[in-house]
C-alpha atoms as a PDB file:
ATOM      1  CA  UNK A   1     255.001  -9.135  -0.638  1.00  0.00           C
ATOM      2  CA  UNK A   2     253.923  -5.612   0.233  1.00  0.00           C
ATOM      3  CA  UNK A   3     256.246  -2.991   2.564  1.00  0.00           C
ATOM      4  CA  UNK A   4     254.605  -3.849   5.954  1.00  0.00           C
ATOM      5  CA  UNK A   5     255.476  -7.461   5.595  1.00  0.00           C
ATOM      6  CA  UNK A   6     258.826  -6.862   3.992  1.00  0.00           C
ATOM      7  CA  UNK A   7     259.182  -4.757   7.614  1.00  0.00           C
ATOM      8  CA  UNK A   8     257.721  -7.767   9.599  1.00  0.00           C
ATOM      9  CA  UNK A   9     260.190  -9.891   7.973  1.00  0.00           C
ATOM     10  CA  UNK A  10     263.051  -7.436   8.409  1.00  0.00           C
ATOM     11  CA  UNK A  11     262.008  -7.452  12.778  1.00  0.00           C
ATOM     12  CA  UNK A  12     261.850 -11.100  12.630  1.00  0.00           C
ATOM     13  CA  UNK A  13     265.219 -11.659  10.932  1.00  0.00           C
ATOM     14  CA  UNK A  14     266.640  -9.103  13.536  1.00  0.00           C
ATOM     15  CA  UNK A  15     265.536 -10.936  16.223  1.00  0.00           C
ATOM     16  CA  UNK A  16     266.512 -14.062  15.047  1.00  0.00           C
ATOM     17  CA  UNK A  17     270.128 -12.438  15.012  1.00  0.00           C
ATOM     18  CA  UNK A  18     270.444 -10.984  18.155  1.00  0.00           C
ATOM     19  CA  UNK A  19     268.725 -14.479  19.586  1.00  0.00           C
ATOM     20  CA  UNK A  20     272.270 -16.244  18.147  1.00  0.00           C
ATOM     21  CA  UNK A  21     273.909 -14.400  20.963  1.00  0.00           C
ATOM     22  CA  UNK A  22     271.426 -14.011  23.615  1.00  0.00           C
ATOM     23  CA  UNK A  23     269.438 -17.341  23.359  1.00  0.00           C
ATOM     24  CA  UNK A  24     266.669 -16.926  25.238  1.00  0.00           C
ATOM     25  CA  UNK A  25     263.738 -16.968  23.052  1.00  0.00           C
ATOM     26  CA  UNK A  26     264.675 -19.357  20.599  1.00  0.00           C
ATOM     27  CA  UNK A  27     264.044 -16.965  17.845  1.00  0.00           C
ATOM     28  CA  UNK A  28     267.264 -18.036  15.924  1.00  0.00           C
ATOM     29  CA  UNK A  29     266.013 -21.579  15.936  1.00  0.00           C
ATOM     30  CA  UNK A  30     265.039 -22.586  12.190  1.00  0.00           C
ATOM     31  CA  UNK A  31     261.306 -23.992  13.068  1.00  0.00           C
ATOM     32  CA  UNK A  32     260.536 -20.571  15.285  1.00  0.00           C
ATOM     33  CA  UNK A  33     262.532 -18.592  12.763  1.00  0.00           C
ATOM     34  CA  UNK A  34     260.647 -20.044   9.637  1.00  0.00           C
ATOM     35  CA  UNK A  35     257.380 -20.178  10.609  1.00  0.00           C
ATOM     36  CA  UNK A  36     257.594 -16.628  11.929  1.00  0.00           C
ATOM     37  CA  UNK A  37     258.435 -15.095   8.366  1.00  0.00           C
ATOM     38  CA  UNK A  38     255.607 -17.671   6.881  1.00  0.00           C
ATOM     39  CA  UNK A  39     253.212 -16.022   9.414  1.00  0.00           C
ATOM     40  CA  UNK A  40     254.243 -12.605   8.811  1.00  0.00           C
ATOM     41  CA  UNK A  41     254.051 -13.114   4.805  1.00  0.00           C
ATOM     42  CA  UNK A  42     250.725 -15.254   4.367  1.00  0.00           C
ATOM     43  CA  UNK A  43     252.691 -18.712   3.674  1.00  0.00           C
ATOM     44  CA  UNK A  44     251.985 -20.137   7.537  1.00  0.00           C
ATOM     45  CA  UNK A  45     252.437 -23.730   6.201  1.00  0.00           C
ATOM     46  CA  UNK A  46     255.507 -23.707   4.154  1.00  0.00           C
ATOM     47  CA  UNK A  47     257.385 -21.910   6.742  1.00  0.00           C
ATOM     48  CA  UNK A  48     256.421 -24.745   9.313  1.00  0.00           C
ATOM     49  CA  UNK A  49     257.360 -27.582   6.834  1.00  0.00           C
ATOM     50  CA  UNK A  50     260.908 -25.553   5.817  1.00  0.00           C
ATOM     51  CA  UNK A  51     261.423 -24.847   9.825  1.00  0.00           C
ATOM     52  CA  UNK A  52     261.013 -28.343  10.319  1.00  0.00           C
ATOM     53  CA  UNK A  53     263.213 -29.443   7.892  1.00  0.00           C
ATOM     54  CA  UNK A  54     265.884 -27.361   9.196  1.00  0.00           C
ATOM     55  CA  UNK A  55     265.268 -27.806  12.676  1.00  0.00           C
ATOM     56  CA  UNK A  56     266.337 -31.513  12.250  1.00  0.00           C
ATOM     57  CA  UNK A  57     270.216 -30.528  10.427  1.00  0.00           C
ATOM     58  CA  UNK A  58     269.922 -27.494  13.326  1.00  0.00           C
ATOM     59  CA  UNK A  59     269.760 -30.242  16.058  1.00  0.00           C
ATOM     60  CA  UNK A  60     273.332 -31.384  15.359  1.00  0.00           C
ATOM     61  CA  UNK A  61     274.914 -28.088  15.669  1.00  0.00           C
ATOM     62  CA  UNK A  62     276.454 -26.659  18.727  1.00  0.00           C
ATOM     63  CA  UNK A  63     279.279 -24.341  19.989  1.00  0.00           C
ATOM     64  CA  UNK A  64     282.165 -26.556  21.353  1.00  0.00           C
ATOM     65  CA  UNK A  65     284.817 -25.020  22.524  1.00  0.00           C
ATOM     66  CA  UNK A  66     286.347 -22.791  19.760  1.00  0.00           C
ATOM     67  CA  UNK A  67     284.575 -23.939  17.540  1.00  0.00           C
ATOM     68  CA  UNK A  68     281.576 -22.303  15.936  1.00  0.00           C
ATOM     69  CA  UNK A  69     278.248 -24.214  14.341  1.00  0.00           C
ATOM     70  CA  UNK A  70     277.115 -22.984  11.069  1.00  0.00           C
ATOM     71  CA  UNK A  71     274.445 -20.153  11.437  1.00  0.00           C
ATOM     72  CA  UNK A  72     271.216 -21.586  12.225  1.00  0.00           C
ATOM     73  CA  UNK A  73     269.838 -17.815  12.055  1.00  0.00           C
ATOM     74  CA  UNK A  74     270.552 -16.720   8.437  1.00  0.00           C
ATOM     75  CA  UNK A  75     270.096 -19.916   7.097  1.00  0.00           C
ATOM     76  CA  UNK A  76     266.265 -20.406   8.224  1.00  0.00           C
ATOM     77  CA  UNK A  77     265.613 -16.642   7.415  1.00  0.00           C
ATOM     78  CA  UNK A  78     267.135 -16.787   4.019  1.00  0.00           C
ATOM     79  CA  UNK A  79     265.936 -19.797   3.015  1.00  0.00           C
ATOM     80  CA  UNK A  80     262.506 -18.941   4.229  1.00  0.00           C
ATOM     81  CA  UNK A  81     262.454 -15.864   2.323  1.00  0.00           C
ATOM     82  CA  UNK A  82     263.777 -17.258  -0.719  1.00  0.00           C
ATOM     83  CA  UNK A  83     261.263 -20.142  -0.557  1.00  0.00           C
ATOM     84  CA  UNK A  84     258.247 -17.320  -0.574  1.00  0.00           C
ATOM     85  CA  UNK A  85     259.461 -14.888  -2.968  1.00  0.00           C
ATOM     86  CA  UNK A  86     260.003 -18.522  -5.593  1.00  0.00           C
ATOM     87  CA  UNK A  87     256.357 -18.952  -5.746  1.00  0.00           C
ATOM     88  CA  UNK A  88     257.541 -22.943  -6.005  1.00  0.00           C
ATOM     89  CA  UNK A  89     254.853 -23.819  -2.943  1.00  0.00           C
ATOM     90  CA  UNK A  90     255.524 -27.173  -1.476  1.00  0.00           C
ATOM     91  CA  UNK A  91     257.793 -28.422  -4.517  1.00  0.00           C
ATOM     92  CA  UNK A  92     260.497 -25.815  -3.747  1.00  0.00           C
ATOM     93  CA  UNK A  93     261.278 -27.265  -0.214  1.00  0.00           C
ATOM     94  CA  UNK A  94     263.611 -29.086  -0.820  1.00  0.00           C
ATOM     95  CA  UNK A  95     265.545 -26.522  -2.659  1.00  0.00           C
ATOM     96  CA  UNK A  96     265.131 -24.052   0.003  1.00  0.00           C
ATOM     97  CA  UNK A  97     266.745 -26.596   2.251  1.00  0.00           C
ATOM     98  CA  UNK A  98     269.752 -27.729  -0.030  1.00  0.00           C
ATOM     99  CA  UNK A  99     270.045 -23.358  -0.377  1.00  0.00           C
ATOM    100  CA  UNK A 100     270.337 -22.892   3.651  1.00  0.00           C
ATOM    101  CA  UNK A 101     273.584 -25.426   4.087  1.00  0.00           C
ATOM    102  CA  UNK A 102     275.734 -22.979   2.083  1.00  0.00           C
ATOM    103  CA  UNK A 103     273.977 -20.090   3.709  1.00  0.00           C
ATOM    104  CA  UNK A 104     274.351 -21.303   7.247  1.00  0.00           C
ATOM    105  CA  UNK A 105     278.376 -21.559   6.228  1.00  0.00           C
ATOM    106  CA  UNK A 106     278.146 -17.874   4.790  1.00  0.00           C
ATOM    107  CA  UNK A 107     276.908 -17.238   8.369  1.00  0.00           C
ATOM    108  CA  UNK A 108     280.433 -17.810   9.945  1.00  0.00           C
ATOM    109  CA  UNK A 109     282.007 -15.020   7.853  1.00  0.00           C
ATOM    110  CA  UNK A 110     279.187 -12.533   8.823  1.00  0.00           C
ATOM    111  CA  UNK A 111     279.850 -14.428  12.807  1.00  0.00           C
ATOM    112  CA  UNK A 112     283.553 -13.501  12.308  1.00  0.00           C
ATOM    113  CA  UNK A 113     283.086 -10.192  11.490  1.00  0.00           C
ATOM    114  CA  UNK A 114     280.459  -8.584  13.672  1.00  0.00           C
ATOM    115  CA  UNK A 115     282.569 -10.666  16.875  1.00  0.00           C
ATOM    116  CA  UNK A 116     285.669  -8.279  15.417  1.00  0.00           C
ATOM    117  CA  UNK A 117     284.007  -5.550  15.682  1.00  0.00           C
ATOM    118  CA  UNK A 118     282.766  -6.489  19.294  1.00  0.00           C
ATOM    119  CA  UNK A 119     286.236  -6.211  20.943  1.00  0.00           C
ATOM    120  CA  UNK A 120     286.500  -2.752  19.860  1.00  0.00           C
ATOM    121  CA  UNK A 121     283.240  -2.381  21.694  1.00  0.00           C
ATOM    122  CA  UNK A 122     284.430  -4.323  24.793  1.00  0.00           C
ATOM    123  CA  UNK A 123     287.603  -1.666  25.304  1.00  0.00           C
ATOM    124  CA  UNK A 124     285.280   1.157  24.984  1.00  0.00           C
ATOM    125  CA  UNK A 125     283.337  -0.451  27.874  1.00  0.00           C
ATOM    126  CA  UNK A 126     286.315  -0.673  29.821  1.00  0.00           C
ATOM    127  CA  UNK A 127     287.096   2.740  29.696  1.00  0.00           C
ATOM    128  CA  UNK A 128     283.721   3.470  30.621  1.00  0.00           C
ATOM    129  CA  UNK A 129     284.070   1.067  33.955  1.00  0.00           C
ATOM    130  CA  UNK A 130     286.985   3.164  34.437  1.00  0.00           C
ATOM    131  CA  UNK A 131     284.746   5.981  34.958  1.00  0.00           C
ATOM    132  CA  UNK A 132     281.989   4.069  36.810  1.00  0.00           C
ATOM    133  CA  UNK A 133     279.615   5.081  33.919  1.00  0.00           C
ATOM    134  CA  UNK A 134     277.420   2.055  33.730  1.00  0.00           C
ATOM    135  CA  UNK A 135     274.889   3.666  31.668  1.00  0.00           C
ATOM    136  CA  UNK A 136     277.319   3.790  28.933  1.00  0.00           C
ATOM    137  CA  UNK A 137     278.398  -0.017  29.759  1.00  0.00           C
ATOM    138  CA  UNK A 138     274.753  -0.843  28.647  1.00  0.00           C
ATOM    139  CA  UNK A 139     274.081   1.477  25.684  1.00  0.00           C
ATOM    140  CA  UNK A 140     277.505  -0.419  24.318  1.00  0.00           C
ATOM    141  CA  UNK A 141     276.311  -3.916  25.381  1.00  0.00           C
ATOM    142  CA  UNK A 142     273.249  -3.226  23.389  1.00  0.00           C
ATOM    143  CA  UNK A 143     275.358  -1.426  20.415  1.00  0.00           C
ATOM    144  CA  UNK A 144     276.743  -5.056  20.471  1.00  0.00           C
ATOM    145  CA  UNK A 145     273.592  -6.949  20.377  1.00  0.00           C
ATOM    146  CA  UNK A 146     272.587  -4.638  17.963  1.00  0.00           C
ATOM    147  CA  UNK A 147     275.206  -5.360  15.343  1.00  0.00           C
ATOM    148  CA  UNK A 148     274.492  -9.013  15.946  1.00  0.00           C
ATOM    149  CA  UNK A 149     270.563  -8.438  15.078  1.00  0.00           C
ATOM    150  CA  UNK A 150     271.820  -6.494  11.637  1.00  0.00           C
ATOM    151  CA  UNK A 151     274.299  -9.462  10.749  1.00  0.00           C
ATOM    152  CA  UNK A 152     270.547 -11.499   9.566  1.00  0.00           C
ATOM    153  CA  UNK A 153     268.705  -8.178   8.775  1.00  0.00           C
ATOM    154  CA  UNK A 154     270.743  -6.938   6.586  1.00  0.00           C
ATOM    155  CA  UNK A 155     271.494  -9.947   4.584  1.00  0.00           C
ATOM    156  CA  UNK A 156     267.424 -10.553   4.513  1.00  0.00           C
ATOM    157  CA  UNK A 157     266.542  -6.719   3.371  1.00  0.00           C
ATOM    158  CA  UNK A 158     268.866  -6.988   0.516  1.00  0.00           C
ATOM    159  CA  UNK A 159     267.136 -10.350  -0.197  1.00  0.00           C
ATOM    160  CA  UNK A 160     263.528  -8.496  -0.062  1.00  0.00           C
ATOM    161  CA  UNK A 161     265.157  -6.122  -2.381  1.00  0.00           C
ATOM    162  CA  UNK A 162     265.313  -8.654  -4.849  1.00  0.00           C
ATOM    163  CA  UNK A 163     261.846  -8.776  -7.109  1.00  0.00           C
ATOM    164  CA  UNK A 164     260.350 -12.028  -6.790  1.00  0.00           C
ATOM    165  CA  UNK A 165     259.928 -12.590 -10.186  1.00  0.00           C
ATOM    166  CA  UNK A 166     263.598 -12.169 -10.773  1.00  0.00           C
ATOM    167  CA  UNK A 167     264.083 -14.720  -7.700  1.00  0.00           C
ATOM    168  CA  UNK A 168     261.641 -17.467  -9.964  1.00  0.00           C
ATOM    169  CA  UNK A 169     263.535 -17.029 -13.472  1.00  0.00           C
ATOM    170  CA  UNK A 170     266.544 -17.247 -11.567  1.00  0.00           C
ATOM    171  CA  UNK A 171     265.263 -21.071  -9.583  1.00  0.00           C
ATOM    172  CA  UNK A 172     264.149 -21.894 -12.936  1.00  0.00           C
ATOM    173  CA  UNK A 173     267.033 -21.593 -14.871  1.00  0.00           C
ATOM    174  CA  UNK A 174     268.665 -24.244 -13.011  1.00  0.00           C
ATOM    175  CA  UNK A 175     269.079 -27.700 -14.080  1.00  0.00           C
ATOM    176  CA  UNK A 176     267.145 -30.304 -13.360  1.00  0.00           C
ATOM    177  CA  UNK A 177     270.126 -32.738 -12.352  1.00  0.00           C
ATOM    178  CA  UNK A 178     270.548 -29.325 -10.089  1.00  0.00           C
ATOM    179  CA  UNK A 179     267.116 -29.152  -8.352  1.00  0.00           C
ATOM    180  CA  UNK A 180     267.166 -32.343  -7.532  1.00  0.00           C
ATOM    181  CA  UNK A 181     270.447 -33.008  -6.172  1.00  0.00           C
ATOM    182  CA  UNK A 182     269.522 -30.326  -3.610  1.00  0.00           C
ATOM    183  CA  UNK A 183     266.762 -31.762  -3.069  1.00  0.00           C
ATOM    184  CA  UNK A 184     268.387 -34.849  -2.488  1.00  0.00           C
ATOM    185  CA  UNK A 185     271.336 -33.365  -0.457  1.00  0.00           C
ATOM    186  CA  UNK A 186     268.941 -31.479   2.222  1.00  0.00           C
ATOM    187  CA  UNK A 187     267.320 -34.581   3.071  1.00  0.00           C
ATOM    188  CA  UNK A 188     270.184 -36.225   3.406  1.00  0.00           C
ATOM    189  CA  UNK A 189     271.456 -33.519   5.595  1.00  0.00           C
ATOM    190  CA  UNK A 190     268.389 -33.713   7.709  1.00  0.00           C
ATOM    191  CA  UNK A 191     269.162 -37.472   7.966  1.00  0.00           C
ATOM    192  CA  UNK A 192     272.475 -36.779   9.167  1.00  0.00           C
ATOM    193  CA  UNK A 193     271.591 -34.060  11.561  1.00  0.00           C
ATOM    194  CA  UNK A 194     269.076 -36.134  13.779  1.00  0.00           C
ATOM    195  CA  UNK A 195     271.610 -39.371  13.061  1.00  0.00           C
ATOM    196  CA  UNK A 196     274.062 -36.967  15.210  1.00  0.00           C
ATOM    197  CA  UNK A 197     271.679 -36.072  17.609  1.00  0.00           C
ATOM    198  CA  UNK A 198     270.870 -39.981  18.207  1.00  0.00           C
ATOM    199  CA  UNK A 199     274.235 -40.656  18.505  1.00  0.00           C
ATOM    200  CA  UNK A 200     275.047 -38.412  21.044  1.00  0.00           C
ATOM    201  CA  UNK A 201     271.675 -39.797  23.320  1.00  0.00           C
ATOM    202  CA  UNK A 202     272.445 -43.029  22.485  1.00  0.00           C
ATOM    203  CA  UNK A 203     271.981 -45.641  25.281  1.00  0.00           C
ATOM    204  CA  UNK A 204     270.828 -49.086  25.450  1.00  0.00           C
ATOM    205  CA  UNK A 205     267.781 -47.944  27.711  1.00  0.00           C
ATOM    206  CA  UNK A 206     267.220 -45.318  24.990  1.00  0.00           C
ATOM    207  CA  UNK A 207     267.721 -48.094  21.597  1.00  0.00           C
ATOM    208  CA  UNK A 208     264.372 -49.240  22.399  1.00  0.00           C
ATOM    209  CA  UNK A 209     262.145 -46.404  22.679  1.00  0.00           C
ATOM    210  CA  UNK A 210     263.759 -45.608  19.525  1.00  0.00           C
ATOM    211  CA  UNK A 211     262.801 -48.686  18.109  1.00  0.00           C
ATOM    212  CA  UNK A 212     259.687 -48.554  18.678  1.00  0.00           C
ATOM    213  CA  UNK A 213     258.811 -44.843  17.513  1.00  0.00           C
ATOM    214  CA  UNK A 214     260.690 -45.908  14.181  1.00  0.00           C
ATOM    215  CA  UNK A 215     258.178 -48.724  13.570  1.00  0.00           C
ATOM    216  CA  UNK A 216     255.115 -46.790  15.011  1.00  0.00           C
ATOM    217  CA  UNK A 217     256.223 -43.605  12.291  1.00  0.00           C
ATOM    218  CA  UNK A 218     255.500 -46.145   9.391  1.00  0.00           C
ATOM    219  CA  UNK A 219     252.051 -46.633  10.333  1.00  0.00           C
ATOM    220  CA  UNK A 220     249.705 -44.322   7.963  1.00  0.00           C
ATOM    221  CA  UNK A 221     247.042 -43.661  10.410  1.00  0.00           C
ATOM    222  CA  UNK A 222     248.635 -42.638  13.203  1.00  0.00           C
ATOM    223  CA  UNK A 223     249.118 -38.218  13.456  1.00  0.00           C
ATOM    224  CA  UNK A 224     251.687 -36.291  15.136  1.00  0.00           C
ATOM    225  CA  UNK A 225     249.399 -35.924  17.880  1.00  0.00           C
ATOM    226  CA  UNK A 226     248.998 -39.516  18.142  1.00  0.00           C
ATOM    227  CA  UNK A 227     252.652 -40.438  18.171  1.00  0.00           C
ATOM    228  CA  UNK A 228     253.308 -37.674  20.797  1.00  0.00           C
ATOM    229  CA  UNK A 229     250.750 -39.002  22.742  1.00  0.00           C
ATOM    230  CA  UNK A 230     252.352 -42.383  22.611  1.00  0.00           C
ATOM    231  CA  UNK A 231     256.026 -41.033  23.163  1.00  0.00           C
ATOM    232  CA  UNK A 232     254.475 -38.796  26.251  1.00  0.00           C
ATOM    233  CA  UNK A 233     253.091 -41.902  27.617  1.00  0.00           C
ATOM    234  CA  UNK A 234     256.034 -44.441  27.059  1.00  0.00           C
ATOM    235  CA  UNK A 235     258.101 -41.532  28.872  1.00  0.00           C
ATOM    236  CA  UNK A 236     255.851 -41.643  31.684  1.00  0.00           C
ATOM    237  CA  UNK A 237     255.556 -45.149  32.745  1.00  0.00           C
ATOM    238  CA  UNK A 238     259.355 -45.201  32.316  1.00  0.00           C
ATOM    239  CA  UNK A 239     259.539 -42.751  35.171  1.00  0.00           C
ATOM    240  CA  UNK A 240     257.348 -44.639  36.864  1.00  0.00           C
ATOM    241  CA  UNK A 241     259.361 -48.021  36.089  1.00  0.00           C
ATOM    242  CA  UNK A 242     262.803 -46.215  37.091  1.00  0.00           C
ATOM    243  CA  UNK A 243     261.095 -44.185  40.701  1.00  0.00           C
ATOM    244  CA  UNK A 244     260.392 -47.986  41.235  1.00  0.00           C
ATOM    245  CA  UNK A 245     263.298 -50.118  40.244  1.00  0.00           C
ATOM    246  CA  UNK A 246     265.929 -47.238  41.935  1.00  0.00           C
ATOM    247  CA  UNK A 247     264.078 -47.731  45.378  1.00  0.00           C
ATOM    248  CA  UNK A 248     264.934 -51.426  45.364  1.00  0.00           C
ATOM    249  CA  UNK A 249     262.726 -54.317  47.295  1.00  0.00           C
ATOM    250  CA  UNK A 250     261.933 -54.593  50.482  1.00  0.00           C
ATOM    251  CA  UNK A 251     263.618 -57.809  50.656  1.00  0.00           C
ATOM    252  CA  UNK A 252     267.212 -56.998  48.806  1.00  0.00           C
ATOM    253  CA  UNK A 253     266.947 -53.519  50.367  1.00  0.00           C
ATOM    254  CA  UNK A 254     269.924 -52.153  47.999  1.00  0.00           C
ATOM    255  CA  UNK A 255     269.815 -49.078  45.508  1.00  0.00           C
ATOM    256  CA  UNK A 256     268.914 -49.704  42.156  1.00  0.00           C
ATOM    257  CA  UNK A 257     271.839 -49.746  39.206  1.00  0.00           C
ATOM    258  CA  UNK A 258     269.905 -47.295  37.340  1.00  0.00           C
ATOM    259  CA  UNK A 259     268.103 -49.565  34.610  1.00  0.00           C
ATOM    260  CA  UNK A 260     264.502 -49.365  35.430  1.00  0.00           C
ATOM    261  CA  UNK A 261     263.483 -53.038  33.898  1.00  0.00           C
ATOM    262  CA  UNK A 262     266.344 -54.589  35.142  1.00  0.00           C
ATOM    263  CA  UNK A 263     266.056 -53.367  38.804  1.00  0.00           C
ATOM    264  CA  UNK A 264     262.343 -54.425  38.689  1.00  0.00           C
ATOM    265  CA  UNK A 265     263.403 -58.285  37.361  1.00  0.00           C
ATOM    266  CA  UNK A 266     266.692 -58.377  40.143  1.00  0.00           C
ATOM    267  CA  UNK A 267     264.495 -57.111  43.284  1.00  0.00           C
ATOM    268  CA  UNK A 268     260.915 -59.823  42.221  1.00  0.00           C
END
């Protein structure tokens, strides 16, 4: 990795930290996050397959209330990084994945501390509203953004400042029972991510969509493209089926109850 793409890396990982906070470009999300430093450092594919990995544990974290989800951010920038410098291709995947749970954990500390630091930044903007100075109120708002950016490019420079060949004796001095228990654990992580995700959607006018995507995934020939095609098309005669069934019959004349099918079947 030379110094312009170590630098590329560095902007992306900032971004992806100050996107924790802001979350409006989605650059903290692990598949935007991932397949930015694979773009920036030659490895386009891996960092779309590692993005995507994540992206399904990253689906099952949110904020609630006081509590705070693991660190999407430095996870999918550390992991991505560590995956390139390994020189493990394809095959180190799955470690990269089982390395990102305990990173995204990590994350909180770095959370905790740069949000410290932050309330000594809110009281100096206070004084400053004090003096009607809102220029200063947004050089400090982005002094705070800021320090949120350098929470995931810090951690990721020091990673860069790591030789790569150190990084591979390092992955290959672990066990095998090692490897591929983390290989093992991430995708059972990603299993458990999307299983929260479903459970959270779950209805029984959803169930059968679901269904049916599980048993078209199994078939061989069928691409991405072709099972979003499918998916996009279910979604719209659904639409279609619930415009219809909520407008009721001309005979019954009542609202629908909100189940598409069934509203259809009542009113004919």
């Amino acid at each position: 990795m030379n110094a312009i793409q170590m630098i590329l890396v560095v902007v992306v990982a900032f971004l992806a930290g100050m996107e924790g906070i802001l979350d409006q470009w989605q650059f903290h999300q692990p598949l935007v996050a991932c397949t930015l430093i694979g773009l920036v450092t030659g490895h386009l594919e891996l960092g779309i397959i590692l993005g995507g990995q994540l992206q399904m544990i990253a689906l099952g974290w949110a904020n609630i209330g006081a509590a705070v989800a693991p660190d999407a951010a430095l996870a999918s920038v550390a992991s991505a990084i560590i995956l390139v410098q390994s020189g493990q291709g394809v095959k180190g995947i799955g470690t990269a994945t089982g390395i990102a749970i305990p990173l995204a954990v990590a994350g909180l500390f770095l959370t905790m501390i740069v949000r410290t630091i932050s309330t000594a930044v809110v009281h100096f903007m206070d004084a400053e509203a004090k003096k009607g100075n809102w220029r200063m109120i947004d050089v400090w708002q982005w002094v705070a953004v800021c320090l949120q950016g350098l929470r995931i490019a810090i951690p990721a420079a020091l990673l860069l400042a790591i030789p790569s060949d150190l990084v591979q004796s390092w992955l290959s001095m672990m066990p095998a029972w090692l490897n591929e228990g983390m290989s093992i654990g991430g995708g059972m992580v990603v299993a458990v991510g999307y299983a929260m995700v479903i459970n959270m959607m779950a209805s029984k006018e959803v169930w059968p969509f679901f269904a049916i995507g599980f048993a078209l995934a199994a078939i061989q020939d069928l691409t991405l493209i072709a099972l979003g095609a499918i998916g996009l098309s279910m979604a719209l005669m659904y639409l279609a089926l619930e415009s219809k069934g909520g407008n009721g019959s001309s005979n019954s004349g009542s609202a629908g109850a909100g189940d598409p099918l069934g509203d259809i079947i009542d009113n004919y």
